[in-house]
C-alpha atoms as a PDB file:
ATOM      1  CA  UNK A   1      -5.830  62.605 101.427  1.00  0.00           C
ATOM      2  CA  UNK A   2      -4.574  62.010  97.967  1.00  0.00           C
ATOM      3  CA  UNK A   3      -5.789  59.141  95.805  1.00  0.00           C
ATOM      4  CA  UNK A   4      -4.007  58.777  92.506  1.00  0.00           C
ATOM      5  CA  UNK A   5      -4.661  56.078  89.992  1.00  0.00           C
ATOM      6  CA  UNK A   6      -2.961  55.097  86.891  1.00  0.00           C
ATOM      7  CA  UNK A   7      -4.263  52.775  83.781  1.00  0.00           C
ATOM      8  CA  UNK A   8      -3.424  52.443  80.416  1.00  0.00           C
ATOM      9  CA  UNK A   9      -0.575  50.253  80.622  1.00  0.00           C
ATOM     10  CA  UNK A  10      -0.364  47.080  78.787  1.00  0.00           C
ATOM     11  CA  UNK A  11       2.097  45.030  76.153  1.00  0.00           C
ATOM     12  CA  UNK A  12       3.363  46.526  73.105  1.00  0.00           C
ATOM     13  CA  UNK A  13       5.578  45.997  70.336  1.00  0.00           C
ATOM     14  CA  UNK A  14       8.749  48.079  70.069  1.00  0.00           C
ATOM     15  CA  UNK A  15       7.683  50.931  68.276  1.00  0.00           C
ATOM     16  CA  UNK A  16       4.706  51.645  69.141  1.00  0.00           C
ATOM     17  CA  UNK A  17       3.143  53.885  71.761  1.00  0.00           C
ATOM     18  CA  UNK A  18       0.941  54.039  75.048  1.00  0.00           C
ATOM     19  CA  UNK A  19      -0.253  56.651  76.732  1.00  0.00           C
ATOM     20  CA  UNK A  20      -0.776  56.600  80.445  1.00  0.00           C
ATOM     21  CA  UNK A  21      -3.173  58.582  82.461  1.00  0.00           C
ATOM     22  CA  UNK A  22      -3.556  59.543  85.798  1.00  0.00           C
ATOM     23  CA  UNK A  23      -6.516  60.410  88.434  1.00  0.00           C
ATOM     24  CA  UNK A  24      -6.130  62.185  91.287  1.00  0.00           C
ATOM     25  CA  UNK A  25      -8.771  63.109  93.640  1.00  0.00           C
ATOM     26  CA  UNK A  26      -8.280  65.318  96.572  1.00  0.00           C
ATOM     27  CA  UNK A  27      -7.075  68.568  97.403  1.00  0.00           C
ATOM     28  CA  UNK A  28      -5.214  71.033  94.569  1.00  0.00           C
ATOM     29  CA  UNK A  29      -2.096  69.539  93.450  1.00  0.00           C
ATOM     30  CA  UNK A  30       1.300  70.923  92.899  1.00  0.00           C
ATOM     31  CA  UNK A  31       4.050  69.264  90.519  1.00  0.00           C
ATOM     32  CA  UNK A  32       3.475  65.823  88.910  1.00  0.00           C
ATOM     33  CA  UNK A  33       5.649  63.311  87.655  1.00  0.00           C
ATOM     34  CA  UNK A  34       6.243  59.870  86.287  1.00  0.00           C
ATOM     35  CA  UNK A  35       8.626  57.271  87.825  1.00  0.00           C
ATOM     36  CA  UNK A  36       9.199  54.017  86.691  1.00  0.00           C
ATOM     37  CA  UNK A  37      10.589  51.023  88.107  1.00  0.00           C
ATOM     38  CA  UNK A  38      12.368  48.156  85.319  1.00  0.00           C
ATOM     39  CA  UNK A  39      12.485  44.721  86.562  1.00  0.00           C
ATOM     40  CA  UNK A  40      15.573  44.097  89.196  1.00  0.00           C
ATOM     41  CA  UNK A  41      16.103  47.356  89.337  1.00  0.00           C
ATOM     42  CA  UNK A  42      15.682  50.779  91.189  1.00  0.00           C
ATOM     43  CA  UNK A  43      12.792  53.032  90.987  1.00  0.00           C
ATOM     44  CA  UNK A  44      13.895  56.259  88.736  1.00  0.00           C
ATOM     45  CA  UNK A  45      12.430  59.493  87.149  1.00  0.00           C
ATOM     46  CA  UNK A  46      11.233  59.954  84.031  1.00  0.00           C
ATOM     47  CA  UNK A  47       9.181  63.045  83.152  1.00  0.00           C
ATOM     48  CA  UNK A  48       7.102  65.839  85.944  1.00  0.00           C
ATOM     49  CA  UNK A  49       5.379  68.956  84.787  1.00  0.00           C
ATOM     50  CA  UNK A  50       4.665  71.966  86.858  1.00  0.00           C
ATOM     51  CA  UNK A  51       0.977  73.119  88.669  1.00  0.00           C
ATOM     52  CA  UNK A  52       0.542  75.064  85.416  1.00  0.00           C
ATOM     53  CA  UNK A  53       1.672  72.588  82.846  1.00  0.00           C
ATOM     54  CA  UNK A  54       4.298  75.333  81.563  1.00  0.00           C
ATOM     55  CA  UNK A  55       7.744  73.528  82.680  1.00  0.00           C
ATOM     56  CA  UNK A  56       8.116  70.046  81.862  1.00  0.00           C
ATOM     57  CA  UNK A  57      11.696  67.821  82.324  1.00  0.00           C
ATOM     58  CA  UNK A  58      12.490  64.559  81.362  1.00  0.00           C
ATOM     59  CA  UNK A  59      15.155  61.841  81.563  1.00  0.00           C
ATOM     60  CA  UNK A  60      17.177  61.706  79.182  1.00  0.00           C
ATOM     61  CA  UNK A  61      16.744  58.716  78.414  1.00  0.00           C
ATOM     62  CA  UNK A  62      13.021  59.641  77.197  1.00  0.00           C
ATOM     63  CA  UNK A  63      13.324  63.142  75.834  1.00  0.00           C
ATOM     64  CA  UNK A  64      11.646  63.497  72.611  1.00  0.00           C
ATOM     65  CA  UNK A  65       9.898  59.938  73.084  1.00  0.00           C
ATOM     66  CA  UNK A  66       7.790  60.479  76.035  1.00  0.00           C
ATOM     67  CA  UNK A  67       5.631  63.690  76.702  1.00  0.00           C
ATOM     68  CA  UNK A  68       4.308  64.499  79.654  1.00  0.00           C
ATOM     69  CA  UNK A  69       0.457  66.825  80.012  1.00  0.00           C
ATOM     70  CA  UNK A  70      -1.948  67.718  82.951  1.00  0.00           C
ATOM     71  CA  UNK A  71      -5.413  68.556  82.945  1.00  0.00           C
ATOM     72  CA  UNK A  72      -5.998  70.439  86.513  1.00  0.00           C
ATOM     73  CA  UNK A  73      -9.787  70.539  84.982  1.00  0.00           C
ATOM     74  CA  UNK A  74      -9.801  67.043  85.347  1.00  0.00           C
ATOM     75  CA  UNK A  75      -7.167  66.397  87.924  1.00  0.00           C
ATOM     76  CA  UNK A  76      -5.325  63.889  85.214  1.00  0.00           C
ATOM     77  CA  UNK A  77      -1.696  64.064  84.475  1.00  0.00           C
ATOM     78  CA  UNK A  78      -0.695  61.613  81.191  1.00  0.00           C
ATOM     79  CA  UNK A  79       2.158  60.257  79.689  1.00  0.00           C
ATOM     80  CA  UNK A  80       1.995  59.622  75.980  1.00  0.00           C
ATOM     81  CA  UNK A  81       5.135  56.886  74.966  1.00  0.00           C
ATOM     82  CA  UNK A  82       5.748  56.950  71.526  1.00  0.00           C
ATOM     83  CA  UNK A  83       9.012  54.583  69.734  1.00  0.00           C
ATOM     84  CA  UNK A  84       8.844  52.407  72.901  1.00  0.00           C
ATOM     85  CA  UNK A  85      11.760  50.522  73.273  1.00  0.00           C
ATOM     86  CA  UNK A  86      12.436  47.103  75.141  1.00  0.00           C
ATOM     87  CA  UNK A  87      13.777  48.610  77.815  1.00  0.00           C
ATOM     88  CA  UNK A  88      11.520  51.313  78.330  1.00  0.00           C
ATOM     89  CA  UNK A  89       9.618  47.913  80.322  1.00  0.00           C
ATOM     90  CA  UNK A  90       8.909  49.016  83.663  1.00  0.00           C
ATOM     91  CA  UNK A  91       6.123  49.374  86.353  1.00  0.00           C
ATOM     92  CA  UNK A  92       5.356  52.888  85.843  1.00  0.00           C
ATOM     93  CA  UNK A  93       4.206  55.178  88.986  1.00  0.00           C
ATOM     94  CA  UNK A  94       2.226  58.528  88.848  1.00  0.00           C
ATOM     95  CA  UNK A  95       3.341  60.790  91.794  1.00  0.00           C
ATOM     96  CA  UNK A  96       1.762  63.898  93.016  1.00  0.00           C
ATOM     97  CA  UNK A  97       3.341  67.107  95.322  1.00  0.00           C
ATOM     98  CA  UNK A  98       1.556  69.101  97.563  1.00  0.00           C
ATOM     99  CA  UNK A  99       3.952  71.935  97.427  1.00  0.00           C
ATOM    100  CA  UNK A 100       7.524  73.433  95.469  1.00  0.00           C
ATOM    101  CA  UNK A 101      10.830  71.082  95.427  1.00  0.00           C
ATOM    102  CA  UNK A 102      12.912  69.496  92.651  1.00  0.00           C
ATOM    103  CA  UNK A 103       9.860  67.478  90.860  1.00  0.00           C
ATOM    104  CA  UNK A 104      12.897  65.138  89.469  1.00  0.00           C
ATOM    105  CA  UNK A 105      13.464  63.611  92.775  1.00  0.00           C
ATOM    106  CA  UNK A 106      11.420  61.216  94.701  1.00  0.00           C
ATOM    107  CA  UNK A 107      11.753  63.040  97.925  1.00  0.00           C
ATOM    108  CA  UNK A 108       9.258  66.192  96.410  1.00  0.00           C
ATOM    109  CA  UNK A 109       6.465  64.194  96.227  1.00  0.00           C
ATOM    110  CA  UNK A 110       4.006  62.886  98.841  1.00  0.00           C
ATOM    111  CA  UNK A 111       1.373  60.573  97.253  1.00  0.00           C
ATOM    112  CA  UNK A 112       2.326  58.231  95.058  1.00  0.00           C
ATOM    113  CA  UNK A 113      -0.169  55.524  92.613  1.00  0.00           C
ATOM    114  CA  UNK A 114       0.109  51.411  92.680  1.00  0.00           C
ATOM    115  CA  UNK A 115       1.795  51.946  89.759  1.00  0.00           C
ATOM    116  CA  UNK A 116       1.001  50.551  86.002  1.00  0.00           C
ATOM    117  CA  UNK A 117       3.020  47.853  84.058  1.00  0.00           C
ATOM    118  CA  UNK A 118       4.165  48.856  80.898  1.00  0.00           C
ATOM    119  CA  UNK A 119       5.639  45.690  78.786  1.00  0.00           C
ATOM    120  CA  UNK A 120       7.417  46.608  75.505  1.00  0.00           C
ATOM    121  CA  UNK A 121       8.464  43.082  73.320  1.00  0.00           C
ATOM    122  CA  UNK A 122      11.188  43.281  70.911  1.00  0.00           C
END
């Protein structure tokens, strides 16, 4: 069983950054990504990185805002949000696969975090 916990959300001012981390405990991990959820709306990807860290993909929406890092050493994967925007606000969820598939898509993954509110003010 897979436990995966994020932190490091919070309220910030447009412009600024965050970075979010998440734990994972349990067996070896495959691809990783970040989904996020803004209020009233659907759940939708933002960034996953590869078992290796190598290959990374984002949204476009986030691409050269948001980057996405493991640690397997520490079983963390992290999202550091720079030039946040208002409606980057969203709970954001740390997701974790336990084998290959398209890491963009919710289907691929199997364990999933509570998820951590990220709150950007204009």
């Amino acid at each position: 069983q897979v436990q995966l916990v994020e932190s490091g959300g919070g309220l910030v001012q447009a412009g600024g950054s965050l970075r979010l981390s998440c734990t994972a405990s349990g067996p070896t991990l495959s691809g990783m990504g970040w989904f996020r959820r803004p209020p009233g709306k659907e759940r939708e990807f933002v960034a996953c990185i590869s078992q290796t860290g190598v290959a990374t993909y984002y949204t476009d929406s986030v691409k050269g805002r948001f980057t996405i890092s493991r640690d397997n050493a520490k079983n963390m994967v992290y999202l550091q949000m720079s030039s946040l925007k208002p409606e980057d606000t969203a709970v954001y969820y740390c997701a974790a696969a336990m084998g290959g598939g398209t890491y963009s898509r919710e289907g691929s993954y199997n364990y999933w975090g509570q998820g951590a509110q990220v709150t950007v003010s204009s």
